[in-house]
N, C-alpha and C. Protein backbone atom coordinates (compact mmCIF):
# COMPACT_ATOMS: atom_id res chain seq x y z
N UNK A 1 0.82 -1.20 0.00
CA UNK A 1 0.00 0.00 0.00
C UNK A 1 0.86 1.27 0.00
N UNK A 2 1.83 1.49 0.81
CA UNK A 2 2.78 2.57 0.68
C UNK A 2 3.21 2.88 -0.95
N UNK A 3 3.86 1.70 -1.20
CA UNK A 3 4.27 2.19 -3.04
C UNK A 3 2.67 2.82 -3.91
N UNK A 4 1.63 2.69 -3.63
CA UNK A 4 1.00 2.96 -4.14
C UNK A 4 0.67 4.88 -3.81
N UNK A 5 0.83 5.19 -1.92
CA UNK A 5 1.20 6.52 -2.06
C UNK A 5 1.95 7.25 -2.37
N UNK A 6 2.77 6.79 -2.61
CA UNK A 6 4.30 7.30 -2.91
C UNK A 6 3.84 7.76 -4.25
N UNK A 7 3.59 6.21 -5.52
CA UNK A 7 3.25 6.80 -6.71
C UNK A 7 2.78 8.22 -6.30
N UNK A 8 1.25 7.90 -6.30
CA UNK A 8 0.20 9.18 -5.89
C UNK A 8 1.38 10.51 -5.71
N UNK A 9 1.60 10.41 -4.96
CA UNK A 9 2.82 11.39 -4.28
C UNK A 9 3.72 12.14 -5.22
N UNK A 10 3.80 11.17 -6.40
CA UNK A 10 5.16 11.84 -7.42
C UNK A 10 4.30 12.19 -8.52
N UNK A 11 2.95 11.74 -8.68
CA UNK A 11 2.50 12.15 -10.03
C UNK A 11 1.61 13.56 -9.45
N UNK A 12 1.20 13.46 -8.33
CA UNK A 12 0.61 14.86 -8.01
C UNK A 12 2.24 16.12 -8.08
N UNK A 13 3.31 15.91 -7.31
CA UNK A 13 4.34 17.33 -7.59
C UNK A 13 4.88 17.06 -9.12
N UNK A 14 4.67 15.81 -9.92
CA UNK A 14 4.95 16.12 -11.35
C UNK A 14 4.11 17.38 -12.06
N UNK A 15 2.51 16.91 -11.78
CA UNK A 15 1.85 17.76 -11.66
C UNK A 15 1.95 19.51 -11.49
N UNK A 16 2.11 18.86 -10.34
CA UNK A 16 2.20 20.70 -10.04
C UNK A 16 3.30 21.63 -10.23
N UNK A 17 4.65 20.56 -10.63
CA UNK A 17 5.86 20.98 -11.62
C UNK A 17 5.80 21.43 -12.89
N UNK A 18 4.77 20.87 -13.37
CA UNK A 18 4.78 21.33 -14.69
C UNK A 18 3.43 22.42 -15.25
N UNK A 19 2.56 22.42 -13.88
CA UNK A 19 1.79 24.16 -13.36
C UNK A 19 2.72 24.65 -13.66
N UNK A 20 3.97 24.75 -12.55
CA UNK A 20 4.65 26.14 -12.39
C UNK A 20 5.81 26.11 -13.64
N UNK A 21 6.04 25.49 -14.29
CA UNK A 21 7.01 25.12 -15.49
C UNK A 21 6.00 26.56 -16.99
N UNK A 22 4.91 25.51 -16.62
CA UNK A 22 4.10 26.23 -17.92
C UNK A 22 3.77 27.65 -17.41
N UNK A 23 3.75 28.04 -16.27
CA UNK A 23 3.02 29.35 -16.17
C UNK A 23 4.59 29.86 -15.93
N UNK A 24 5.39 30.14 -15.26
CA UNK A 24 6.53 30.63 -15.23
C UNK A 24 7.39 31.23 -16.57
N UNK A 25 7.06 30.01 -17.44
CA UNK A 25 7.70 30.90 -19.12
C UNK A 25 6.34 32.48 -19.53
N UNK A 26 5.45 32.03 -19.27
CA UNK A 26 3.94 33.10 -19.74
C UNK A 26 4.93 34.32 -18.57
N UNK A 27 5.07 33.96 -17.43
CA UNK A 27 5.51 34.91 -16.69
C UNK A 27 7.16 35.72 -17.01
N UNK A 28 7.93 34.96 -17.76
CA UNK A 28 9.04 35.61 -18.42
C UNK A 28 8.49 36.23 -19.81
N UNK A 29 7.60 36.09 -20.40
CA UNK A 29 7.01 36.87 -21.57
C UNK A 29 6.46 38.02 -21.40
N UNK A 30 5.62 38.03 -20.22
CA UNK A 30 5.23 39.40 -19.61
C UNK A 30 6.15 40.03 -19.15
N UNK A 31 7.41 39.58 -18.35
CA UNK A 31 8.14 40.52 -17.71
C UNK A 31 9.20 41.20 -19.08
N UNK A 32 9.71 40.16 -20.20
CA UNK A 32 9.94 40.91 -20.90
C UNK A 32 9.02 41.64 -21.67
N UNK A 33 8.02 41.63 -22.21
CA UNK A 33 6.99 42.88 -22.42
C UNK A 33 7.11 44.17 -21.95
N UNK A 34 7.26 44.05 -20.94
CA UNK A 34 6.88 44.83 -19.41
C UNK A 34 8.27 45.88 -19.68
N UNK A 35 9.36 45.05 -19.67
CA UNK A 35 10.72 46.13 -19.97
C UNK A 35 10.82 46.64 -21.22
N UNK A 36 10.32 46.50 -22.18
CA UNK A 36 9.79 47.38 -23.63
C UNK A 36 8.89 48.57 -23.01
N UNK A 37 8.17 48.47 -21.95
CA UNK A 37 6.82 48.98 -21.73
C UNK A 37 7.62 50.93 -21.08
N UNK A 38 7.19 52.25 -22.08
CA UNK A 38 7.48 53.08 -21.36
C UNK A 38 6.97 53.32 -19.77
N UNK A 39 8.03 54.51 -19.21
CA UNK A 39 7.43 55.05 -18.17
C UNK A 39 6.17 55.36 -17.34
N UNK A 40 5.37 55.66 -16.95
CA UNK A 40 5.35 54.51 -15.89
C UNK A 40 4.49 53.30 -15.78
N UNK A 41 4.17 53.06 -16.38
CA UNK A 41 3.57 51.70 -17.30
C UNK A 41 5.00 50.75 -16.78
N UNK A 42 6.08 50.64 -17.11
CA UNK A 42 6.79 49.64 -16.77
C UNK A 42 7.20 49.83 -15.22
N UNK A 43 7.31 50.87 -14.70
CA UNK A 43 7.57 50.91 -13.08
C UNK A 43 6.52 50.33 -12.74
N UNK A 44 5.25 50.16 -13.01
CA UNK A 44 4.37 49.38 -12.43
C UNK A 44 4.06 47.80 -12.57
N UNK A 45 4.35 47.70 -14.13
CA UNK A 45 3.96 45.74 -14.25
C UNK A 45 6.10 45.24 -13.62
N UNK A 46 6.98 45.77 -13.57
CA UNK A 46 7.55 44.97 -13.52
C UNK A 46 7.99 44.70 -12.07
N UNK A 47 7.52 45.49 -10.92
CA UNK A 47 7.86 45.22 -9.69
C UNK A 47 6.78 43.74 -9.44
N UNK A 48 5.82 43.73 -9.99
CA UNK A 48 4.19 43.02 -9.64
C UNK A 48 4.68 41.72 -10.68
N UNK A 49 5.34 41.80 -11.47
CA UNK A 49 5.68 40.56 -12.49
C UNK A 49 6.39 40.14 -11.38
N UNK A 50 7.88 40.64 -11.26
CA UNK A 50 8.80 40.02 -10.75
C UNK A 50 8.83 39.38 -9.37
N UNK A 51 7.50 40.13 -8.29
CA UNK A 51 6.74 39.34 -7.36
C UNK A 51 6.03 38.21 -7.95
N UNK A 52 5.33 37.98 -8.79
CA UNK A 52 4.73 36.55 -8.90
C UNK A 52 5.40 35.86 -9.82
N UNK A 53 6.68 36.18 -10.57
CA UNK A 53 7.56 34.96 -11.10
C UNK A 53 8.43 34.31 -10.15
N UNK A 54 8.76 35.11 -8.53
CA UNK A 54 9.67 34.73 -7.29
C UNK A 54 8.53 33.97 -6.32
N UNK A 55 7.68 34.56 -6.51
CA UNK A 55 6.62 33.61 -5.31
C UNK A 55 6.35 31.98 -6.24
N UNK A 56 5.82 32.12 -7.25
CA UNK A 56 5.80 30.67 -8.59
C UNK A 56 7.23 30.16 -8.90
N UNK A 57 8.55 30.71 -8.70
CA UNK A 57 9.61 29.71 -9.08
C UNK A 57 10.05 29.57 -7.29
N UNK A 58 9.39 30.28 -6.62
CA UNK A 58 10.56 29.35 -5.40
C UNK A 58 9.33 29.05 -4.10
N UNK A 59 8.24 28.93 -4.52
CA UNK A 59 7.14 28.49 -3.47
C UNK A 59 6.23 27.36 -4.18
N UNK A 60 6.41 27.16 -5.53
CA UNK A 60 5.65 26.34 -6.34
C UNK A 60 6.82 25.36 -7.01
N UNK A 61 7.39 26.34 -7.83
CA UNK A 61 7.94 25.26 -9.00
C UNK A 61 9.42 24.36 -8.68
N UNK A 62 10.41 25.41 -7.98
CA UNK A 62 11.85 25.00 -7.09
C UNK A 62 11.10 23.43 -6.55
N UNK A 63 10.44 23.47 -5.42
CA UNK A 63 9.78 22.57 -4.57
C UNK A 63 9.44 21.39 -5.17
N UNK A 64 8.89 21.75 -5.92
CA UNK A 64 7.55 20.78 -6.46
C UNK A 64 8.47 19.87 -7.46
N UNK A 65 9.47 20.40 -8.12
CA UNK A 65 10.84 19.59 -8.95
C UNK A 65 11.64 19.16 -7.96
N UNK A 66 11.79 19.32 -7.08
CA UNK A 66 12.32 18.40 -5.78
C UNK A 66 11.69 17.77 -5.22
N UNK A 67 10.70 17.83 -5.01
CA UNK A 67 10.12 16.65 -4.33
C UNK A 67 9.55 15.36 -6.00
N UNK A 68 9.36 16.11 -6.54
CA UNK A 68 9.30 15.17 -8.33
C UNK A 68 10.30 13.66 -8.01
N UNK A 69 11.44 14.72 -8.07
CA UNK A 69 12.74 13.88 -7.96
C UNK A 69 13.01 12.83 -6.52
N UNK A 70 12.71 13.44 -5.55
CA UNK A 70 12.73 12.81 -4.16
C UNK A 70 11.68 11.07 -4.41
N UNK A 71 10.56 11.64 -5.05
CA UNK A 71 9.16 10.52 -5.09
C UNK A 71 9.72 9.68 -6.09
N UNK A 72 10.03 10.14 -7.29
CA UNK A 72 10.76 9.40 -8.54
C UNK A 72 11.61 8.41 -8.16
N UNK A 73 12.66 9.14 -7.49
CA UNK A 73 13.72 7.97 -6.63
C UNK A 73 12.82 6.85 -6.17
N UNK A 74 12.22 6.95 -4.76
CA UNK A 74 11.55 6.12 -4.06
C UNK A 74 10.74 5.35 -5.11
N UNK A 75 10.11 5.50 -5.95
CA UNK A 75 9.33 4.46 -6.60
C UNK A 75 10.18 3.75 -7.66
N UNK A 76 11.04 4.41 -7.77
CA UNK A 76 12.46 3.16 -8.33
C UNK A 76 12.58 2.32 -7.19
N UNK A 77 13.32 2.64 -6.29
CA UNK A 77 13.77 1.88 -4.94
C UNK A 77 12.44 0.76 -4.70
N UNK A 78 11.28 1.31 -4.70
CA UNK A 78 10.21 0.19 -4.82
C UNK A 78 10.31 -1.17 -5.89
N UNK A 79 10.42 -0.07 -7.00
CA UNK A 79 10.24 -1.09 -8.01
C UNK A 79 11.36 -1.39 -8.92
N UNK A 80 12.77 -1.73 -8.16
CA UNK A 80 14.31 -1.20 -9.14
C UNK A 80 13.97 -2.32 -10.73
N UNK A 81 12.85 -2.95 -10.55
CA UNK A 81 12.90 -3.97 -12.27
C UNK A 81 12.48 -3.00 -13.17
N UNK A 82 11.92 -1.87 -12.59
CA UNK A 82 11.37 -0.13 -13.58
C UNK A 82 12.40 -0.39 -14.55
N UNK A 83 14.17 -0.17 -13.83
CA UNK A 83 15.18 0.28 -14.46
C UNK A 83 15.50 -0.90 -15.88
N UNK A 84 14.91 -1.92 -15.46
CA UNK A 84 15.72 -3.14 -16.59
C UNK A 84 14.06 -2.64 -17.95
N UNK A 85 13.68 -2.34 -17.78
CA UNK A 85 12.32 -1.87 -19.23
C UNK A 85 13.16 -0.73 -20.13
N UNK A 86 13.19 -1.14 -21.63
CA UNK A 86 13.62 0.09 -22.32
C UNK A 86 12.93 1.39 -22.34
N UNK A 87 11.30 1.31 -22.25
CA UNK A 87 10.79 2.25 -22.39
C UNK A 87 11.02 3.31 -21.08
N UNK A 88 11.34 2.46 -19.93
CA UNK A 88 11.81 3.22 -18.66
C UNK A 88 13.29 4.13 -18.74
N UNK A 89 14.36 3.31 -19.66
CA UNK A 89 15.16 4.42 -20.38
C UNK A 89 14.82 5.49 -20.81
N UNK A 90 14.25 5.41 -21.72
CA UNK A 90 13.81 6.70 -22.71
C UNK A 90 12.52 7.45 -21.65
N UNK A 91 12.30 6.85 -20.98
CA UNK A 91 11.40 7.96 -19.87
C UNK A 91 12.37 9.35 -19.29
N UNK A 92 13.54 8.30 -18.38
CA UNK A 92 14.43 9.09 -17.66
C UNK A 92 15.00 9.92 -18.34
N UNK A 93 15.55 9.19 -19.81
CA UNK A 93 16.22 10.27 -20.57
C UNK A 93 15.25 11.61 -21.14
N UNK A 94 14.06 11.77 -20.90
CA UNK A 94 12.94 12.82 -21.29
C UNK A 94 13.22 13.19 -19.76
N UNK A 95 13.29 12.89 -19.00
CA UNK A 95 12.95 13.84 -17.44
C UNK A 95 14.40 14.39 -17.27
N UNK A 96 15.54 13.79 -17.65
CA UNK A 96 16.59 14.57 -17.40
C UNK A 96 16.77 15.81 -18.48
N UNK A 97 16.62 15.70 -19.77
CA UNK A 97 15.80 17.15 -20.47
C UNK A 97 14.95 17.52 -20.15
N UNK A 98 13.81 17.50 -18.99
CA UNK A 98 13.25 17.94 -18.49
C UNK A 98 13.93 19.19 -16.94
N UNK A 99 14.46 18.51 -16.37
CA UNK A 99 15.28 18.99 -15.39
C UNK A 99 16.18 20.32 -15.92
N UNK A 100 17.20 19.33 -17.35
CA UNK A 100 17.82 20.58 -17.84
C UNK A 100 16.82 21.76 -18.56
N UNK A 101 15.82 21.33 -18.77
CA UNK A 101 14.87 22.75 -19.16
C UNK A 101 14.78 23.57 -18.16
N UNK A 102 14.14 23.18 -16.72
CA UNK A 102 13.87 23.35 -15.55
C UNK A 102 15.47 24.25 -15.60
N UNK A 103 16.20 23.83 -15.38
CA UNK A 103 17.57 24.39 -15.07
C UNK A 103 17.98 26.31 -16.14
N UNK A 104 17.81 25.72 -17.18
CA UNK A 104 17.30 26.89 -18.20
C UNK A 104 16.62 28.05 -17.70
N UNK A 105 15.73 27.34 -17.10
CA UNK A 105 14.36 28.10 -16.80
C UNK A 105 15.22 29.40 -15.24
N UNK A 106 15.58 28.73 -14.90
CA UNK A 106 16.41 29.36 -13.79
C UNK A 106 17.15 30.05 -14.24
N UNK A 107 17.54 29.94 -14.89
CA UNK A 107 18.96 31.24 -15.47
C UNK A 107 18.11 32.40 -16.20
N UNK A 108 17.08 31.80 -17.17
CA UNK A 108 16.30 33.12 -17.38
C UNK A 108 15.84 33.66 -16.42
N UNK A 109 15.06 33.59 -15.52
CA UNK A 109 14.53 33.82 -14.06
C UNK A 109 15.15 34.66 -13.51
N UNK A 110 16.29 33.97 -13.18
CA UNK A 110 17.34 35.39 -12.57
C UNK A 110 17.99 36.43 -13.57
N UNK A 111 18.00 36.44 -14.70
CA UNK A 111 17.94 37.60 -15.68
C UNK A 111 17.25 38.33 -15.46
N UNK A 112 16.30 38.01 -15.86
CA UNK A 112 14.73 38.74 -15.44
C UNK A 112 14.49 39.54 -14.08
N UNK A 113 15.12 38.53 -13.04
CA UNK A 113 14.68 39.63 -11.63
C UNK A 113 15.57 41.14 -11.64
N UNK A 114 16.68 40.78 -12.44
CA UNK A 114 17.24 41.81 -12.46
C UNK A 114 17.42 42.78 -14.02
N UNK A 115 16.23 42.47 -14.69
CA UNK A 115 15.58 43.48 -15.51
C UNK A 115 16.64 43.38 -16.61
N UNK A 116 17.38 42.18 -16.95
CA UNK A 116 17.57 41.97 -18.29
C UNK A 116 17.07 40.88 -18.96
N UNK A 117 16.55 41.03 -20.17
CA UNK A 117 15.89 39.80 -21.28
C UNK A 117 16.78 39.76 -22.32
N UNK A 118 17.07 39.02 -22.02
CA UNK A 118 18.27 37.85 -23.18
C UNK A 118 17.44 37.72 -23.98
N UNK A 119 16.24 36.89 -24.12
CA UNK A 119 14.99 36.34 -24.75
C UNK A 119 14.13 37.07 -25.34
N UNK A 120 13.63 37.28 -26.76
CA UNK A 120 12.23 38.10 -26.87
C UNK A 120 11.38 37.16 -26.46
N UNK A 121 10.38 38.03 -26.45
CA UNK A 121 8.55 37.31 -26.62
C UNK A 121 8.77 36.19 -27.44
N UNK A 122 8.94 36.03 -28.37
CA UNK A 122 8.81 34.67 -29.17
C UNK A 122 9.60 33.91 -29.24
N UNK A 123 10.69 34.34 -28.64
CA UNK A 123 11.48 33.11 -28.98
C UNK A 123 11.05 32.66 -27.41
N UNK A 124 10.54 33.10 -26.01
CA UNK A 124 10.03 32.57 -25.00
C UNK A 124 8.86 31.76 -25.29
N UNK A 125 7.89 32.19 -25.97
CA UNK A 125 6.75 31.12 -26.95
C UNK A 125 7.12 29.89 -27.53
N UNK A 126 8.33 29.92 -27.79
CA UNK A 126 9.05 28.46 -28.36
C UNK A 126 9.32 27.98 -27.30
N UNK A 127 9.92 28.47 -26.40
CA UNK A 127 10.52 27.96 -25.79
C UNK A 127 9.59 27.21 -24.44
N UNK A 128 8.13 27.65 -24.35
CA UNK A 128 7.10 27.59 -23.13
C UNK A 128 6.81 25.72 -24.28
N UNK A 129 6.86 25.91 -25.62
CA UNK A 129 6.34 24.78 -26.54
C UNK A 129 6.88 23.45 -25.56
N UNK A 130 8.69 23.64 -25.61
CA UNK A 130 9.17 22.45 -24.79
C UNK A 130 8.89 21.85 -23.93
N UNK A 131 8.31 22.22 -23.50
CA UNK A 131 7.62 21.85 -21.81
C UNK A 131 6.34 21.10 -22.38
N UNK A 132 5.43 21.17 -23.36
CA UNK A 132 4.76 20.40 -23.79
C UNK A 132 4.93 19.18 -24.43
N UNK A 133 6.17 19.84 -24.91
CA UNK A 133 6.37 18.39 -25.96
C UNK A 133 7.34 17.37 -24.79
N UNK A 134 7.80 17.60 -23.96
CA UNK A 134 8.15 16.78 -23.15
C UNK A 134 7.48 16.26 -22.23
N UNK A 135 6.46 16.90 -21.86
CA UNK A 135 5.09 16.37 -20.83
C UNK A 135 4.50 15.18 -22.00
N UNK A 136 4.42 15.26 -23.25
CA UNK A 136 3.49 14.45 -24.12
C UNK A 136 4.60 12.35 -23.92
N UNK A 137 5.97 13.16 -23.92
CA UNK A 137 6.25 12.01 -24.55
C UNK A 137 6.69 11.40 -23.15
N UNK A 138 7.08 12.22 -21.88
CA UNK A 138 6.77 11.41 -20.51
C UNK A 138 5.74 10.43 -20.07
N UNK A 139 4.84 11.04 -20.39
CA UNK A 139 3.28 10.59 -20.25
C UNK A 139 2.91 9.47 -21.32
N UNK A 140 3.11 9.44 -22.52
CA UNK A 140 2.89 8.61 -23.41
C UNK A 140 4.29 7.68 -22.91
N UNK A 141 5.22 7.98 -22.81
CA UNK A 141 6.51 6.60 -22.53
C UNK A 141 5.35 5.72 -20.90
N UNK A 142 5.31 6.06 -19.72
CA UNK A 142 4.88 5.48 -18.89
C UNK A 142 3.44 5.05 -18.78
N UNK A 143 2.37 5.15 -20.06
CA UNK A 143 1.17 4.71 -20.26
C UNK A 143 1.19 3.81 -21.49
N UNK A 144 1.90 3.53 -22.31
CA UNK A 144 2.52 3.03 -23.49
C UNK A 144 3.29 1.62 -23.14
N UNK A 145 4.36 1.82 -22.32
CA UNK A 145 5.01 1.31 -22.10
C UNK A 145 5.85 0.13 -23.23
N UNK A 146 5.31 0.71 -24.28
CA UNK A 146 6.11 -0.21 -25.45
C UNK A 146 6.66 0.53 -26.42
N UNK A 147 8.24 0.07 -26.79
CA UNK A 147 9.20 1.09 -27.58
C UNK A 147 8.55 1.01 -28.98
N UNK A 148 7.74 0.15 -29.62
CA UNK A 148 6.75 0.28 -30.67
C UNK A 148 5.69 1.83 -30.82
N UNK A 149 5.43 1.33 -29.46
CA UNK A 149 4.24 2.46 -29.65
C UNK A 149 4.61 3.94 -28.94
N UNK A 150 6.17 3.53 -28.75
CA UNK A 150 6.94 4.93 -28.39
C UNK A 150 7.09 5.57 -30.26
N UNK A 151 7.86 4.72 -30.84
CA UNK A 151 8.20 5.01 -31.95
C UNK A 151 6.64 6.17 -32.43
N UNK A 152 5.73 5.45 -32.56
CA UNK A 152 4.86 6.08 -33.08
C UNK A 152 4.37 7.17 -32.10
N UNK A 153 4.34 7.38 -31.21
CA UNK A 153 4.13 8.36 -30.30
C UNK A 153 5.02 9.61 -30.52
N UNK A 154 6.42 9.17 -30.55
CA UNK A 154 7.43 9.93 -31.19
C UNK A 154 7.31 10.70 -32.42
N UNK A 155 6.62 10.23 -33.41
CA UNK A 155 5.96 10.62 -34.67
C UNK A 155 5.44 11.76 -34.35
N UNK A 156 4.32 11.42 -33.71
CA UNK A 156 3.23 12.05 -33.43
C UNK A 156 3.61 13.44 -32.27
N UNK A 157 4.52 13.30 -31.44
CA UNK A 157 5.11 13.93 -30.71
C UNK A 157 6.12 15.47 -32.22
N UNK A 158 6.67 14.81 -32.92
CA UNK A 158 7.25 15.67 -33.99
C UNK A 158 6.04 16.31 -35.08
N UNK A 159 4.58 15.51 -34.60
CA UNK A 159 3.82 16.09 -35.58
C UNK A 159 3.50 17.66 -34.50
N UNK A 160 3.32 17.07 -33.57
CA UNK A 160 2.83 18.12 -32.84
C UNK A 160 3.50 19.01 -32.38
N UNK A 161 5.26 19.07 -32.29
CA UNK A 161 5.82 20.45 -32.33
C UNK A 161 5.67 21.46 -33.74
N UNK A 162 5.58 20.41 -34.80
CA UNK A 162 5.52 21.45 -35.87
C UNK A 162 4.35 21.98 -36.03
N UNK A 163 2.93 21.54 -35.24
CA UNK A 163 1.76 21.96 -35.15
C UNK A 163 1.52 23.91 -33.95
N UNK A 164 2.24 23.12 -32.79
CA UNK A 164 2.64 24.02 -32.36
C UNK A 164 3.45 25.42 -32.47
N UNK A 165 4.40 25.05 -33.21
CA UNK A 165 5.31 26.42 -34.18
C UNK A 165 4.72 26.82 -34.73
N UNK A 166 4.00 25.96 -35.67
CA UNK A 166 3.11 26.80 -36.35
C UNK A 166 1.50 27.53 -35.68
N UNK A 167 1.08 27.28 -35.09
CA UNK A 167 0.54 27.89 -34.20
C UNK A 167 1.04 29.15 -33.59
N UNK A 168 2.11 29.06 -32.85
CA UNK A 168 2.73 29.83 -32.16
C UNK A 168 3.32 31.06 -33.35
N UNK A 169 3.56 30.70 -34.55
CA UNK A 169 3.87 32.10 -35.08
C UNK A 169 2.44 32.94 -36.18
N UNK A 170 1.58 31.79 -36.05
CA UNK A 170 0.25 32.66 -36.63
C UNK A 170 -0.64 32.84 -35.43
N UNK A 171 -0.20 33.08 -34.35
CA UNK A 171 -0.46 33.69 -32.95
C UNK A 171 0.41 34.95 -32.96
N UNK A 172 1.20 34.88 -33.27
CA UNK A 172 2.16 35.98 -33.20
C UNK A 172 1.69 37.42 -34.51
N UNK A 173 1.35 36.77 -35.48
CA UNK A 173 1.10 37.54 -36.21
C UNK A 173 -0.51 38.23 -36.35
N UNK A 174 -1.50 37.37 -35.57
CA UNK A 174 -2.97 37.67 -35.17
C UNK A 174 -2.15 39.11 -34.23
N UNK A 175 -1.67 38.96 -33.30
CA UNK A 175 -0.93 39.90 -32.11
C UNK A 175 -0.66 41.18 -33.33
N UNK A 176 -0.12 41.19 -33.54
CA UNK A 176 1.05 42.18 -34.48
C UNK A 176 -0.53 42.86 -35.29
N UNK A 177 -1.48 42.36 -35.26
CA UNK A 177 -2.45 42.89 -36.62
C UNK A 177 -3.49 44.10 -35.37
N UNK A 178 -3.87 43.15 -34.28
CA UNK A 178 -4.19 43.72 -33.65
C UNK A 178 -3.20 45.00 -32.81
């Protein structure tokens, strides 16, 4: 019964890791906005940005990717035959590009608190994409569980970033008209 909370345990802060994953990039898009934004229009959104991108990366998202990792462990340690499945390879290897996104995500973060953007708006729109396309093929590797129907998932995973780009730049240009 314990391995079964534990699961519970790691798929709820996966969860709520990848809340604060997805809203945290929306929140580096506004804050760079915000520093384009004249006087005093930007003295105002960027003190109020940079409060709720510090309260969401270190009360939500910091946490919630540590304890990810803490629960992840333990349900290996439950179940170490996880490690001998190929599709359990190619899981880990998606969560450790996951982490290094996560890691990314931090270095913009602290740019940002201190009011420089490396990043425009769109290329942060691409970049919020990753976080989807790696939630798809996490989720499809551990419900799948077969490197067959990874393959094709994988497909489908490349159909849907180019669905997304493209999305994401005739979003960009709806923006620009308005």
């Amino acid at each position: 019964m314990a391995f079964e909370y534990i699961k519970a345990l790691h798929i709820i802060f996966v969860v709520t890791w990848f809340a604060g994953l997805f809203y945290i990039v929306r929140l580096f898009i506004y804050q760079t906005e915000a520093l384009e934004r004249p006087e005093p229009e930007r003295a105002i959104l960027k003190p109020q940005l940079d409060l709720m991108a510090n309260r969401l990366w270190n009360i939500i998202t910091w946490p919630s990717a540590v304890l990810t990792l803490i629960f992840g462990i333990w349900v290996l340690l439950y179940r170490p035959a996880y490690l001998q499945l190929p599709f359990m390879h190619a899981k880990l290897g998606f969560v450790v590009l996951l982490y290094a996104y996560h890691i990314r995500c931090h270095f913009i973060y602290k740019a940002l608190q201190q009011g420089q953007a490396r990043w425009n708006s769109t290329k942060l729109r691409l970049w919020n994409e990753l976080a989807t396309l790696l939630l798809f093929a996490i989720v499809f590797l551990i419900v799948l569980k077969s490197l067959l129907n990874m393959v094709w998932g994988m497909l489908a995973l490349v159909l849907l970033a180019v669905t997304l780009m493209l999305a994401t730049k005739w979003y960009k240009k709806v923006r620009e008209r308005n």
